[in-house]
N, C-alpha and C. Protein backbone atom coordinates (compact mmCIF):
# COMPACT_ATOMS: atom_id res chain seq x y z
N UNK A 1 5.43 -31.71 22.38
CA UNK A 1 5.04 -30.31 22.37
C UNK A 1 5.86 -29.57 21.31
N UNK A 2 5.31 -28.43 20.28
CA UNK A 2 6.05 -28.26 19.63
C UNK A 2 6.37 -26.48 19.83
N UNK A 3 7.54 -26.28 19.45
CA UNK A 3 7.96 -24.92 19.69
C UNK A 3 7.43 -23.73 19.02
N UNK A 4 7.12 -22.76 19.97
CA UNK A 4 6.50 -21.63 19.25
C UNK A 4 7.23 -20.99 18.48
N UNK A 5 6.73 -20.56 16.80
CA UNK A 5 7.79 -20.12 16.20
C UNK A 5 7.64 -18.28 15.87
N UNK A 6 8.01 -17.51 15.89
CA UNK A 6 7.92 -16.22 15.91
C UNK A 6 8.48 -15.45 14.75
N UNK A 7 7.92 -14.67 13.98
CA UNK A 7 8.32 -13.51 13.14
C UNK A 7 8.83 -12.59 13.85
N UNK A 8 9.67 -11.63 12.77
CA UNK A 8 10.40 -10.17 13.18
C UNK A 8 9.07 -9.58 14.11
N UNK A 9 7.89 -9.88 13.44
CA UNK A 9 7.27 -8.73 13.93
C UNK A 9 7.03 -8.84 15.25
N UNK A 10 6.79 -10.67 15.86
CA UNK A 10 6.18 -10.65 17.08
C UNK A 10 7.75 -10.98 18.17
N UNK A 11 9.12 -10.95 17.21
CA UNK A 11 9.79 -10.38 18.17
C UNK A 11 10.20 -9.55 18.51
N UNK A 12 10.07 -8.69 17.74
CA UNK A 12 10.44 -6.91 18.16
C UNK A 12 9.05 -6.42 19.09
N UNK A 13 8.07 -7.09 19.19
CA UNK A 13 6.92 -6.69 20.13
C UNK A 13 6.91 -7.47 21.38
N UNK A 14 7.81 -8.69 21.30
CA UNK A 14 7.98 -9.52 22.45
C UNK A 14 9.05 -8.61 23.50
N UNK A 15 10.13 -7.83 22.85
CA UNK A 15 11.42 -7.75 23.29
C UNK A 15 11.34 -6.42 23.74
N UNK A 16 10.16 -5.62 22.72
CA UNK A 16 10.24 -3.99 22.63
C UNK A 16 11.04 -3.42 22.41
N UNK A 17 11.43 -4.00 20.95
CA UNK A 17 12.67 -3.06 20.25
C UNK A 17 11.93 -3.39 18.58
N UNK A 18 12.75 -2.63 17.70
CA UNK A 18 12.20 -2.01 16.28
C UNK A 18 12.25 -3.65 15.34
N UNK A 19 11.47 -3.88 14.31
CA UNK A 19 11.56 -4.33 14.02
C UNK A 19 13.26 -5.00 13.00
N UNK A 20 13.61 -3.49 12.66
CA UNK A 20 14.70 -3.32 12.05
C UNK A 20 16.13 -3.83 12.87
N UNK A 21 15.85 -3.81 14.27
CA UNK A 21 17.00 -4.27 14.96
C UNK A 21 16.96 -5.43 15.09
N UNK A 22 16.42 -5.97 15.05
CA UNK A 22 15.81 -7.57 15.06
C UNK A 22 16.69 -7.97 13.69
N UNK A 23 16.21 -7.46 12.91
CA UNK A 23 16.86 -7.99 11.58
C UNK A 23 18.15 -8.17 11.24
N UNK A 24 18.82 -7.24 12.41
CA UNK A 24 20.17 -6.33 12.17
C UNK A 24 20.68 -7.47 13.05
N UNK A 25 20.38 -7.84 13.68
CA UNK A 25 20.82 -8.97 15.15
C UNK A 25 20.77 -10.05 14.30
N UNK A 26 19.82 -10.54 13.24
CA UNK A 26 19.78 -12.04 12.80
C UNK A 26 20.96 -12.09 11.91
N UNK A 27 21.13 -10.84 10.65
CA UNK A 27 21.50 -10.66 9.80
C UNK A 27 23.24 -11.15 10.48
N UNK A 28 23.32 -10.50 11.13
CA UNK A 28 24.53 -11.16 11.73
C UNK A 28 25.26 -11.69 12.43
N UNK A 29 24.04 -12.56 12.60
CA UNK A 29 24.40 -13.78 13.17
C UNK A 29 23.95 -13.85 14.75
N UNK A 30 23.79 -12.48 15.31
CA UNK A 30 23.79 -12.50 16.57
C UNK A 30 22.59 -13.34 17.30
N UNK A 31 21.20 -13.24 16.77
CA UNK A 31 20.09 -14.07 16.80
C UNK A 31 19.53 -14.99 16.18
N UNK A 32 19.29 -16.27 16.52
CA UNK A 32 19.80 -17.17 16.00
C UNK A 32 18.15 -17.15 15.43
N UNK A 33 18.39 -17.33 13.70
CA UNK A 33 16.82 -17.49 13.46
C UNK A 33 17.34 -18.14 11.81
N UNK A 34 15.79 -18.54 11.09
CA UNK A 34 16.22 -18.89 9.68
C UNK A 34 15.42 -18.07 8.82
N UNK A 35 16.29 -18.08 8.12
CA UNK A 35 15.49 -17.35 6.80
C UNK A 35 14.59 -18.26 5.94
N UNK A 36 13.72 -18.36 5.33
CA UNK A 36 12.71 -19.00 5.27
C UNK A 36 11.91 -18.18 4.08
N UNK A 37 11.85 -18.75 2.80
CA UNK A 37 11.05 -17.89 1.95
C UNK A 37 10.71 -16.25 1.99
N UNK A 38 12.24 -15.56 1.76
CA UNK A 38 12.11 -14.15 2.28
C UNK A 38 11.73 -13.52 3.54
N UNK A 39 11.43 -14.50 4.24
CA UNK A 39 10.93 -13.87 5.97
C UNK A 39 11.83 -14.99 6.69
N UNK A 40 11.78 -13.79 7.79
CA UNK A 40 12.29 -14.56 9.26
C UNK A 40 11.72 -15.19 10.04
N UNK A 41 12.26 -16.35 10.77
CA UNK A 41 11.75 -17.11 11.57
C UNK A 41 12.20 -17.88 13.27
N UNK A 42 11.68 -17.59 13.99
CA UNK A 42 12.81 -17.42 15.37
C UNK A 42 12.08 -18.53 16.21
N UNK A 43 12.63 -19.13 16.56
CA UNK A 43 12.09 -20.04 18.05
C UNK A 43 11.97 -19.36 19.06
N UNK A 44 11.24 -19.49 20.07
CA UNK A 44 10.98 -18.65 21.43
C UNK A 44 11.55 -18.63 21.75
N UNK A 45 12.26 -20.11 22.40
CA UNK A 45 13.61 -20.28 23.22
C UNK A 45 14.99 -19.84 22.79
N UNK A 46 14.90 -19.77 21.53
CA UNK A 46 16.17 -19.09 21.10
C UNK A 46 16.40 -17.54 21.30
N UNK A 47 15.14 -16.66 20.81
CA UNK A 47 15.09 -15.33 21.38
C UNK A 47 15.10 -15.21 22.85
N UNK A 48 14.97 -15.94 23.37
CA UNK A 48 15.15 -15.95 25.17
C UNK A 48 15.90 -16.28 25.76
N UNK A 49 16.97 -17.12 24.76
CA UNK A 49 18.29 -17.71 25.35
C UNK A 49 18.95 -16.07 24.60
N UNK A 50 19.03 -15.95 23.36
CA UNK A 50 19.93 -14.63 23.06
C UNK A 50 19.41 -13.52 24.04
N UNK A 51 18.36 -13.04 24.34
CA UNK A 51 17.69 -12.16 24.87
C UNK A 51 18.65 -12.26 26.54
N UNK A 52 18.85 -13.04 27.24
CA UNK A 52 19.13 -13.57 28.62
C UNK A 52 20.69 -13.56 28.27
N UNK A 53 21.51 -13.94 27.65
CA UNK A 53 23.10 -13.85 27.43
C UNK A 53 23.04 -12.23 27.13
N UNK A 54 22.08 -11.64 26.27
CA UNK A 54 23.01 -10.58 25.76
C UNK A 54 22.12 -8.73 27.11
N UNK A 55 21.52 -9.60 27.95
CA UNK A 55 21.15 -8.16 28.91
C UNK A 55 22.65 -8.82 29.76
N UNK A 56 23.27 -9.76 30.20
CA UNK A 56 24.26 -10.16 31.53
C UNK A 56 25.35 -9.91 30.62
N UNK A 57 25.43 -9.05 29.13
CA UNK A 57 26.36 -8.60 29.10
C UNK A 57 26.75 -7.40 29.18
N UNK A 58 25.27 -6.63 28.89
CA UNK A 58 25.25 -5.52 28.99
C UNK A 58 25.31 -5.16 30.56
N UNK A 59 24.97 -6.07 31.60
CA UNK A 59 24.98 -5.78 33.31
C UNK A 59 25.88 -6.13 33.67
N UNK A 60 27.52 -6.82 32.60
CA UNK A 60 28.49 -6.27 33.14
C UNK A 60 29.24 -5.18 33.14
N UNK A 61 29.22 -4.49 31.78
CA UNK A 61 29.88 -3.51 31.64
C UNK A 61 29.26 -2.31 32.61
């Protein structure tokens, strides 16, 4: 089975946040994605593993 792969665009519409924050999250490092002929490129599971670590950090503070 092979992994679904996702653009900025369909993860800032997956997550419901701007496209620009998305970028801002890869750019440094925080979301794990590749750059790829001027565009971004994200695995599902990776936006869902960052997505899932980074709300249980925000529900500790």
């Amino acid at each position: 089975m092979e992994e679904e792969i996702m653009t900025i665009k369909e993860v800032a519409a997956f997550l419901k946040m701007s496209e620009g924050a998305v970028r801002r999250y890869a750019r440094k490092g925080e979301l794990k994605g590749s750059y790829i002929g001027r565009v971004w490129r994200f695995k599902k599971s990776d936006v869902l593993n960052w997505f899932n670590g980074y709300s249980h950090i925000k529900d500790d503070k």
